[in-house]
N, C-alpha and C. Protein backbone atom coordinates (compact mmCIF):
# COMPACT_ATOMS: atom_id res chain seq x y z
N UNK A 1 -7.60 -34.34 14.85
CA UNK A 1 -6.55 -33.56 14.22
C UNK A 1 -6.06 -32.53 15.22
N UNK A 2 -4.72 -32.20 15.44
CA UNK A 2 -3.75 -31.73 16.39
C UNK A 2 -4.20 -30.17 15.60
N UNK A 3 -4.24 -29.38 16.48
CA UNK A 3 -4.08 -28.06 15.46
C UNK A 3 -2.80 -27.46 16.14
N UNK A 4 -2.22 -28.32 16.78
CA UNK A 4 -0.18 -28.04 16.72
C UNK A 4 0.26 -28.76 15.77
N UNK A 5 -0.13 -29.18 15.13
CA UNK A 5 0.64 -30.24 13.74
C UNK A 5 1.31 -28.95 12.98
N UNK A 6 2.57 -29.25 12.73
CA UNK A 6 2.64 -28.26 11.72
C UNK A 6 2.18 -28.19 10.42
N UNK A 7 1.56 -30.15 10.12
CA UNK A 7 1.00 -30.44 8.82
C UNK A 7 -0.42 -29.38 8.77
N UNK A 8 -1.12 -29.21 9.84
CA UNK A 8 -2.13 -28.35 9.78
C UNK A 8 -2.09 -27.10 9.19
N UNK A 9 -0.65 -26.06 9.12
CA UNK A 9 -0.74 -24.87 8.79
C UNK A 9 -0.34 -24.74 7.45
N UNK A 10 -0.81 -23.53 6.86
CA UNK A 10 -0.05 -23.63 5.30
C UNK A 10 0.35 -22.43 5.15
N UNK A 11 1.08 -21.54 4.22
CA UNK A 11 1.30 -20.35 3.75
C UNK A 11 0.26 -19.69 3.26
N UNK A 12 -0.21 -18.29 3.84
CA UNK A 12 -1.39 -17.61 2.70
C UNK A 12 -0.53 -16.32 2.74
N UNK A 13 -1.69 -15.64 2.00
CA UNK A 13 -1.19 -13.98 1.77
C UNK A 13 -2.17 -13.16 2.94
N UNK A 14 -1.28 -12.27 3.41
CA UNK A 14 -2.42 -11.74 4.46
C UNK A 14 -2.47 -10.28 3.79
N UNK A 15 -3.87 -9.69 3.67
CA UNK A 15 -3.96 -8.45 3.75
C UNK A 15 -4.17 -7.43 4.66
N UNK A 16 -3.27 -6.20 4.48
CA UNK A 16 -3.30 -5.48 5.84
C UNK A 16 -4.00 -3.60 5.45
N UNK A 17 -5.20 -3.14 6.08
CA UNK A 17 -5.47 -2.10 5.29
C UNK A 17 -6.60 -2.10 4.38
N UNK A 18 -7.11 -0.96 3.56
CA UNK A 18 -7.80 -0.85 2.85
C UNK A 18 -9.43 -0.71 2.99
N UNK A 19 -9.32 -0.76 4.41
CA UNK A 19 -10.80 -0.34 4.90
C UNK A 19 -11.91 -1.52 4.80
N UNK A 20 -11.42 -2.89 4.25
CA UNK A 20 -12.26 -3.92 4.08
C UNK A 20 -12.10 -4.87 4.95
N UNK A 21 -13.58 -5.52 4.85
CA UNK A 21 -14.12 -6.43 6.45
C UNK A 21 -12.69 -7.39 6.30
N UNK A 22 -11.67 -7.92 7.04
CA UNK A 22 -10.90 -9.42 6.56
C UNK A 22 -11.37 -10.36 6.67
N UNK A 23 -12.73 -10.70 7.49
CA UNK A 23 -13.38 -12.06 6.66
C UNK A 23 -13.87 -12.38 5.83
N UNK A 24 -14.32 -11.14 5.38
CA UNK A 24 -15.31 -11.32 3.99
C UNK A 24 -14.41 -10.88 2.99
N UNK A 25 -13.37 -10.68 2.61
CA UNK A 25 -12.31 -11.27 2.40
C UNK A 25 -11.62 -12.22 1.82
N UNK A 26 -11.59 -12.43 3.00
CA UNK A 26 -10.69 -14.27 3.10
C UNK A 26 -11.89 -15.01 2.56
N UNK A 27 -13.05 -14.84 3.01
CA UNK A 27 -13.81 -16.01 2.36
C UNK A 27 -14.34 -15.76 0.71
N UNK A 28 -14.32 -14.09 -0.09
CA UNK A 28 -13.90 -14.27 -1.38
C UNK A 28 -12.90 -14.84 -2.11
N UNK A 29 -11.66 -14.36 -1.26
CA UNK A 29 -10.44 -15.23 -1.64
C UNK A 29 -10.06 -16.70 -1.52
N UNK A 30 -10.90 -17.09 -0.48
CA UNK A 30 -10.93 -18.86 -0.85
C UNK A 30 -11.87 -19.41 -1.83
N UNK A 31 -13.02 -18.45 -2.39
CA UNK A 31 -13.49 -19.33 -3.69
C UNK A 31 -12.95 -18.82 -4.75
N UNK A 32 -12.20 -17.78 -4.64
CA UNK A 32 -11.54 -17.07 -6.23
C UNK A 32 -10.37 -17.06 -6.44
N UNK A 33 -9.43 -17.34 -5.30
CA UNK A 33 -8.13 -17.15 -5.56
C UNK A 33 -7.59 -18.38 -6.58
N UNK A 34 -6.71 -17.89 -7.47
CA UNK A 34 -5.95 -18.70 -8.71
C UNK A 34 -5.46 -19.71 -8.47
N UNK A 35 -5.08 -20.22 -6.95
CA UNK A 35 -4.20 -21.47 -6.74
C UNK A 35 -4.92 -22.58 -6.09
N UNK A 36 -5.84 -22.62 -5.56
CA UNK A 36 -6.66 -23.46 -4.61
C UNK A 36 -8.54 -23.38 -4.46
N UNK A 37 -8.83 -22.07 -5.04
CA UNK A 37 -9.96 -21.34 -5.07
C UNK A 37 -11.40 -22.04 -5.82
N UNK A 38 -11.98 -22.19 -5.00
CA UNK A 38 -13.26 -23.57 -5.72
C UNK A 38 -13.57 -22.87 -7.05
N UNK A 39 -13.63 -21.79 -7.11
CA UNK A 39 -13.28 -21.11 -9.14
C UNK A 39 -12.63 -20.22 -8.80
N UNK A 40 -11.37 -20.85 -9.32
CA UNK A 40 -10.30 -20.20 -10.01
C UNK A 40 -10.38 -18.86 -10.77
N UNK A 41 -9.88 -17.92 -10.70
CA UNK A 41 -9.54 -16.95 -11.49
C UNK A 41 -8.46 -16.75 -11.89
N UNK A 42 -8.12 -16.63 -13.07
CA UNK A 42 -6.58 -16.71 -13.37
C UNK A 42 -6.30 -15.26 -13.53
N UNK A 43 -5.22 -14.89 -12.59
CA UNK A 43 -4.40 -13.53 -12.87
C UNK A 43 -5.09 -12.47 -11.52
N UNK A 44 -6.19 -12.99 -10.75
CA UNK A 44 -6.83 -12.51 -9.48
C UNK A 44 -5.47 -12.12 -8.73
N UNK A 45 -5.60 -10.90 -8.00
CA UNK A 45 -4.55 -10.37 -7.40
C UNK A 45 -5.32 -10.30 -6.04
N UNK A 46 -4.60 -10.30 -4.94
CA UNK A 46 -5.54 -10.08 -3.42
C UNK A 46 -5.94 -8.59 -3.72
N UNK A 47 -5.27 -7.87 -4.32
CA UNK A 47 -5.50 -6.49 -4.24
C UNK A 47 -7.06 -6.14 -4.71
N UNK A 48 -7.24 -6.41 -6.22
CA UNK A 48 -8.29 -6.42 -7.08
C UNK A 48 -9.44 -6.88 -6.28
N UNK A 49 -9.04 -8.77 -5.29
CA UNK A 49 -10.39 -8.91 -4.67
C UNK A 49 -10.97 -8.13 -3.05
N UNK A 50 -9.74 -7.55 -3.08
CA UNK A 50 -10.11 -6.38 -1.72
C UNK A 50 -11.16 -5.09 -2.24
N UNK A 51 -10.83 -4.60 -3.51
CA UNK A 51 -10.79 -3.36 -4.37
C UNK A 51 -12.77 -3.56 -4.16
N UNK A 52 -12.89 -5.25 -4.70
CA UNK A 52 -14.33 -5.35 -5.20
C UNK A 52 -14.96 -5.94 -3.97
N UNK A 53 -14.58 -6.50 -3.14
CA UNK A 53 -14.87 -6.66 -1.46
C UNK A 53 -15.40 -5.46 -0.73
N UNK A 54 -14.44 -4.08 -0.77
CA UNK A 54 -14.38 -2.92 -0.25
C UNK A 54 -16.01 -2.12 -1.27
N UNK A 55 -15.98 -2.41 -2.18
CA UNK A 55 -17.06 -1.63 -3.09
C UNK A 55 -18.48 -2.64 -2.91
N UNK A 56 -18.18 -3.71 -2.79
CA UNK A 56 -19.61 -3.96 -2.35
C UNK A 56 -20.31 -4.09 -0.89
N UNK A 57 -18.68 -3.93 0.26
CA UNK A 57 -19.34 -3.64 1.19
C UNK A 57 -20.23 -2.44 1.44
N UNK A 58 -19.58 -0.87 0.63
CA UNK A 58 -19.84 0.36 1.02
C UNK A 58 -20.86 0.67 -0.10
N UNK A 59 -21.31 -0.19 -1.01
CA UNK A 59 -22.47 0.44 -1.98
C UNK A 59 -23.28 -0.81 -2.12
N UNK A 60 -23.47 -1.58 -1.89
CA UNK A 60 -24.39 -2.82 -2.45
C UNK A 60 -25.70 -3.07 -1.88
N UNK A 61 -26.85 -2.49 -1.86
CA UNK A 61 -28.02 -1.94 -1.14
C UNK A 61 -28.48 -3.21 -0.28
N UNK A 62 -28.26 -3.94 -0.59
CA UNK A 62 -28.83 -5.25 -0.12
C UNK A 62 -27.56 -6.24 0.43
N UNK A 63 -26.75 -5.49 1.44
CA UNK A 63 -25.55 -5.82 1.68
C UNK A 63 -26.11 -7.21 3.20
N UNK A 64 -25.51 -8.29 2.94
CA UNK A 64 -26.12 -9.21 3.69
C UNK A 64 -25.05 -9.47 5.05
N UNK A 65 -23.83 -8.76 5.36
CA UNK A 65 -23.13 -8.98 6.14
C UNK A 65 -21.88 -9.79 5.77
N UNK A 66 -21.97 -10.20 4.21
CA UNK A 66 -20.76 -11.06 3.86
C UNK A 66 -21.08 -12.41 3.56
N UNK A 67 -22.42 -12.75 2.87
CA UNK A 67 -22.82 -14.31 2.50
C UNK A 67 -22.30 -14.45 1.11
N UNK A 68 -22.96 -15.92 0.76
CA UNK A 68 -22.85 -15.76 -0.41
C UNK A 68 -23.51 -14.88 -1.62
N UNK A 69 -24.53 -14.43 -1.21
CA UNK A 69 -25.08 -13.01 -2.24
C UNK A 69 -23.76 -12.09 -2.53
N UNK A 70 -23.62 -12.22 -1.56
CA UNK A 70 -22.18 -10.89 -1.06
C UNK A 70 -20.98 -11.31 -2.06
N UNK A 71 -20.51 -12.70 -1.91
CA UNK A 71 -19.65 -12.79 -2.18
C UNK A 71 -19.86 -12.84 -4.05
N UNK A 72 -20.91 -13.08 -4.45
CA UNK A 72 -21.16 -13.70 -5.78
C UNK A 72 -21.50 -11.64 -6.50
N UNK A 73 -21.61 -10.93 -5.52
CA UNK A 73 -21.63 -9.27 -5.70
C UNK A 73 -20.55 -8.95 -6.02
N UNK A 74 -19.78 -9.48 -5.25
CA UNK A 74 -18.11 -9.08 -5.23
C UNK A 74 -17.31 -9.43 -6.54
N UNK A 75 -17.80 -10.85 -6.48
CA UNK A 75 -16.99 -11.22 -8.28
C UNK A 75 -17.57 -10.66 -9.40
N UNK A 76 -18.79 -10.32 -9.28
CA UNK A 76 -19.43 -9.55 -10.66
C UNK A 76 -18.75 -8.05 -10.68
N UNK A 77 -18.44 -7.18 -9.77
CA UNK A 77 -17.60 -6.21 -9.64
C UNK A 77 -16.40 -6.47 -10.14
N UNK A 78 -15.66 -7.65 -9.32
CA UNK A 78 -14.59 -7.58 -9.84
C UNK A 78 -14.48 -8.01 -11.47
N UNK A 79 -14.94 -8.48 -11.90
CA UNK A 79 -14.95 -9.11 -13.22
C UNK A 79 -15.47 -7.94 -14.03
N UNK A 80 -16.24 -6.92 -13.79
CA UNK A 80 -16.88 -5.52 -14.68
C UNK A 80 -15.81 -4.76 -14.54
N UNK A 81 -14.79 -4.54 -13.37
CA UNK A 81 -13.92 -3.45 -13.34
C UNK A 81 -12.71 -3.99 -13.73
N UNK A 82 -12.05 -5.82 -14.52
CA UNK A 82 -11.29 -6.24 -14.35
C UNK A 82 -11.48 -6.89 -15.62
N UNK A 83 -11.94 -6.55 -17.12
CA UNK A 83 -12.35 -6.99 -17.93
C UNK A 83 -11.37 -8.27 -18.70
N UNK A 84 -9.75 -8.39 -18.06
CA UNK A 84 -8.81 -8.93 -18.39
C UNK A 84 -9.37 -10.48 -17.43
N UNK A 85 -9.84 -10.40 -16.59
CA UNK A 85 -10.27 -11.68 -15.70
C UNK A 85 -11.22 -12.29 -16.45
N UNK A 86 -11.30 -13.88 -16.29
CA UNK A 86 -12.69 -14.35 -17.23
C UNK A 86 -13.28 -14.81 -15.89
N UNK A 87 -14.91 -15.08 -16.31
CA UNK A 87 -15.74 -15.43 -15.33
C UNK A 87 -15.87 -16.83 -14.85
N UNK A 88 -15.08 -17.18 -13.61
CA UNK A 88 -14.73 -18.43 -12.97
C UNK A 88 -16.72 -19.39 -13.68
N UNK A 89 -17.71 -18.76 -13.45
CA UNK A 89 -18.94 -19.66 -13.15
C UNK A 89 -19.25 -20.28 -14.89
């Protein structure tokens, strides 16, 4: 696979700001985001999963660098501070 194909590239949302890691991130937002996201959240905003990204980087005692502990930290945040979201699991 060419990674000059233009079939290779797609449209995302980039976030810019907010004091949070952007890979750990991007890799909440590829299992949660509403359109493509291995669980779906319906009504997930990039904002909201930065909000709960950013809070479990800077408080989560057992912060692993951004795994999946991390990331499965992040959706329980977001889902306690976002009571309108239902729980993708």
């Amino acid at each position: 696979m060419s990674v000059s194909s233009a079939d290779n590239w797609k449209v995302c949302q980039v976030y810019v700001g907010g004091g949070v890691n952007f890979e750990f991130l991007s890799y909440c937002w590829a299992f949660y985001n509403e359109i493509d996201g291995v669980y779906p959240i319906k009504g997930l905003t990039l904002q909201k999963m930065a909000d709960a990204c950013s809070w479990v980087q800077k408080n989560e005692p057992h912060w692993c660098g951004g795994d999946s502990d991390d990331r499965i930290s992040a959706c329980n945040v977001l889902l306690a501070s976002n009571p309108d979201l239902k729980d993708p699991y």
